[in-house]
C-alpha atoms as a PDB file:
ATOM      1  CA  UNK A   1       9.422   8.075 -20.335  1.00  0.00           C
ATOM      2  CA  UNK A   2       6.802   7.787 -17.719  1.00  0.00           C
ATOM      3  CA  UNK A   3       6.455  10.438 -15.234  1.00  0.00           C
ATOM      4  CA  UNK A   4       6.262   9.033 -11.379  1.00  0.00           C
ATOM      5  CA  UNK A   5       3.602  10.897  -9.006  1.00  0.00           C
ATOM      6  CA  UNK A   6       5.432  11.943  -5.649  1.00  0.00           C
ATOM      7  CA  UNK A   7       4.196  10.888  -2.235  1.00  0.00           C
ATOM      8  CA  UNK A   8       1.837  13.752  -0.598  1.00  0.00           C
ATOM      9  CA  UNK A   9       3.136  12.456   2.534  1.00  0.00           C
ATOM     10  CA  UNK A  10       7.054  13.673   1.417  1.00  0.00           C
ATOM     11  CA  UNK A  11       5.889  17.760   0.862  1.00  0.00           C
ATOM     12  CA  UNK A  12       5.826  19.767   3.861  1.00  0.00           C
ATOM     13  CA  UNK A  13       2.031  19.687   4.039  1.00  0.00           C
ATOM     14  CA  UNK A  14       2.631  16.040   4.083  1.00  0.00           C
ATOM     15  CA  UNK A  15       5.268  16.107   7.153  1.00  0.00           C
ATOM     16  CA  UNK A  16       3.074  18.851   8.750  1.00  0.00           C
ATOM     17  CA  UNK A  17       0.006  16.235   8.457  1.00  0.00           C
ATOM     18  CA  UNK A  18       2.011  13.499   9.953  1.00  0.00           C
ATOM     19  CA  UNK A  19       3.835  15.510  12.867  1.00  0.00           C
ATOM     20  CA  UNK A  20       0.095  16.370  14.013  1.00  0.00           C
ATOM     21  CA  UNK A  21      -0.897  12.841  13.454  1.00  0.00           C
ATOM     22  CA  UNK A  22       2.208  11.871  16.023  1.00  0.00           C
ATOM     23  CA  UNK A  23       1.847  14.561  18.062  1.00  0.00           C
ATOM     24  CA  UNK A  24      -2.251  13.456  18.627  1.00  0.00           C
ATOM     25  CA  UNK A  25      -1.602   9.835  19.067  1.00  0.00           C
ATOM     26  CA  UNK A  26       1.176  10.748  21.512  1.00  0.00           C
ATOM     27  CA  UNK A  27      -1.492  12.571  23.630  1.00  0.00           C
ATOM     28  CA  UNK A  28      -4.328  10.355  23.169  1.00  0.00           C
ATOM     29  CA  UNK A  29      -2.439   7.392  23.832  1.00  0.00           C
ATOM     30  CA  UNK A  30      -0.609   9.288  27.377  1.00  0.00           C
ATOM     31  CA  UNK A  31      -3.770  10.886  28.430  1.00  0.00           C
ATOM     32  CA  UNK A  32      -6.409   8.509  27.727  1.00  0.00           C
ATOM     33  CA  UNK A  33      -4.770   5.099  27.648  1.00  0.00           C
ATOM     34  CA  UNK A  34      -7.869   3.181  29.148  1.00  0.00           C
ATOM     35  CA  UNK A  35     -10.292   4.631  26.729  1.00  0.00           C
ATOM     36  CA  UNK A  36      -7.320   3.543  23.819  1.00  0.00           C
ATOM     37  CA  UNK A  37      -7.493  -0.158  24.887  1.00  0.00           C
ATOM     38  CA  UNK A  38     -10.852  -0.690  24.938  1.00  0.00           C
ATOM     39  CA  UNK A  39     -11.321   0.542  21.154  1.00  0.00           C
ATOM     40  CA  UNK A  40      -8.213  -1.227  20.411  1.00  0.00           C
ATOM     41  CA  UNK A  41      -9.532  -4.366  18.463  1.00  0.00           C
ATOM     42  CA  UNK A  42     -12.022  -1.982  16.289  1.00  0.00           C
ATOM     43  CA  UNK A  43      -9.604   0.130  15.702  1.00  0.00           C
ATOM     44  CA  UNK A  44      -7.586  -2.312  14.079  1.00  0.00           C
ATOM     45  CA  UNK A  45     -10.333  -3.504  12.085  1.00  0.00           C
ATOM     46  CA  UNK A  46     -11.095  -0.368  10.716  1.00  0.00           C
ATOM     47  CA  UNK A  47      -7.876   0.312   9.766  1.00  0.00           C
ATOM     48  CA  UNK A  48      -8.481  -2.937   6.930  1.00  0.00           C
ATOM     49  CA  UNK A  49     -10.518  -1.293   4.947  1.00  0.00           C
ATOM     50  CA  UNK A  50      -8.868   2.296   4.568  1.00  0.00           C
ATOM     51  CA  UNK A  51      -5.301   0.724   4.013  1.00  0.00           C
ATOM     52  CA  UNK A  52      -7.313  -0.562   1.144  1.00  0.00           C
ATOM     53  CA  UNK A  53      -8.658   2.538   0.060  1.00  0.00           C
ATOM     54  CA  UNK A  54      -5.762   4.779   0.256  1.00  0.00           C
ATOM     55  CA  UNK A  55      -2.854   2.302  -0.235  1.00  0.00           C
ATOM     56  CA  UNK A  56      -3.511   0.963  -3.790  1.00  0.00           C
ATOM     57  CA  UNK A  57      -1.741   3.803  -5.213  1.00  0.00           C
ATOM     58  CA  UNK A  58       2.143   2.013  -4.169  1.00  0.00           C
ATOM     59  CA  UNK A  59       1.454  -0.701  -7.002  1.00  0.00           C
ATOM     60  CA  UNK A  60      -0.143   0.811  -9.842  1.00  0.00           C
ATOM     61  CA  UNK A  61      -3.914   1.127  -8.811  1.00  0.00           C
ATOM     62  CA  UNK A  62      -6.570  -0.720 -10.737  1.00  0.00           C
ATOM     63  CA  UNK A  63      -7.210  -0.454 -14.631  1.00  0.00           C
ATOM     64  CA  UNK A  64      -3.856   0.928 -15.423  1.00  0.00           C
ATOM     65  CA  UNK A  65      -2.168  -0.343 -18.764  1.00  0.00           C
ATOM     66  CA  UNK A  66       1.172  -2.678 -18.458  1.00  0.00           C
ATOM     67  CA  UNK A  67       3.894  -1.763 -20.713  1.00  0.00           C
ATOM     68  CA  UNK A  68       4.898  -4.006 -23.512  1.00  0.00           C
ATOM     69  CA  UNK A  69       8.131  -5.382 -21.906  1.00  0.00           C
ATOM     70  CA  UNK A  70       6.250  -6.314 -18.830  1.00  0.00           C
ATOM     71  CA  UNK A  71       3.418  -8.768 -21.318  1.00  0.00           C
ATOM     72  CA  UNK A  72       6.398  -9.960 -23.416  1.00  0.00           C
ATOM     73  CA  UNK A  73       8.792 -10.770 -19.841  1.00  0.00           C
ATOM     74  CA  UNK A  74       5.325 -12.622 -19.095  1.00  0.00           C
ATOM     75  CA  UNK A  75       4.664 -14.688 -22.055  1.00  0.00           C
ATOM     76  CA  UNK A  76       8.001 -15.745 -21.810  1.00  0.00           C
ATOM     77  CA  UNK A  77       7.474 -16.476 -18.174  1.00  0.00           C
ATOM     78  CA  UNK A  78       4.293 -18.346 -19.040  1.00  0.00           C
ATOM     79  CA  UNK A  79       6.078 -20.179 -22.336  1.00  0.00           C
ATOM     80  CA  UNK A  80       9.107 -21.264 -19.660  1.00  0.00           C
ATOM     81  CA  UNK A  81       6.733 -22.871 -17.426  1.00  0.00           C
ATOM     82  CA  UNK A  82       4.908 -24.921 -19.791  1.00  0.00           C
ATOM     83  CA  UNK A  83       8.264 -26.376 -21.213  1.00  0.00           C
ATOM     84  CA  UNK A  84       9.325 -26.770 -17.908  1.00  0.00           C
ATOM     85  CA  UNK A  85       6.129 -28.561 -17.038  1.00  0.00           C
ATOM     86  CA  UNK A  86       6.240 -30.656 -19.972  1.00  0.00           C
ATOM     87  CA  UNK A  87       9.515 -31.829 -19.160  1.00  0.00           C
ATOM     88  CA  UNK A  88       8.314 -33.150 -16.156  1.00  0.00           C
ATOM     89  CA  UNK A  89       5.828 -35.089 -17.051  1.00  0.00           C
END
């Protein structure tokens, strides 16, 4: 049986971390709304490249082994469509 990791973000360091994440952008967003704005459009650029870096982790990452029943529910997958295919034609 495979063991699942656990979401950092779901222990109390986790919650602390994202309270004072909240608690900045509250401030930062109230205090110093016209300096916000004008970042705005790089900000959401930069956030492309680290919701690549840190969100691969929610499907698996890259280079990890499937399990048998996931090939074999595949190749049956694959096997389907061609007949289906050929059918067609």
């Amino acid at each position: 049986m495979a063991t699942q990791k656990s979401s950092i973000w779901l222990t109390p360091k986790g919650l602390a971390a994202l309270g004072l994440i909240a608690a900045a952008s509250y401030f930062l967003l109230i205090e110093h709304r016209q300096h916000v704005w004008q970042f705005l459009p790089f900000l959401i650029l930069l956030a492309c490249p680290f919701m690549h870096l840190f969100m691969h982790g929610g499907h698996g990452g890259h280079g990890q082994h499937e399990d048998e029943s996931d090939k074999a529910a595949y190749q049956r997958g694959l096997e389907d469509g061609r007949k289906e295919n050929e059918h067609h034609h």
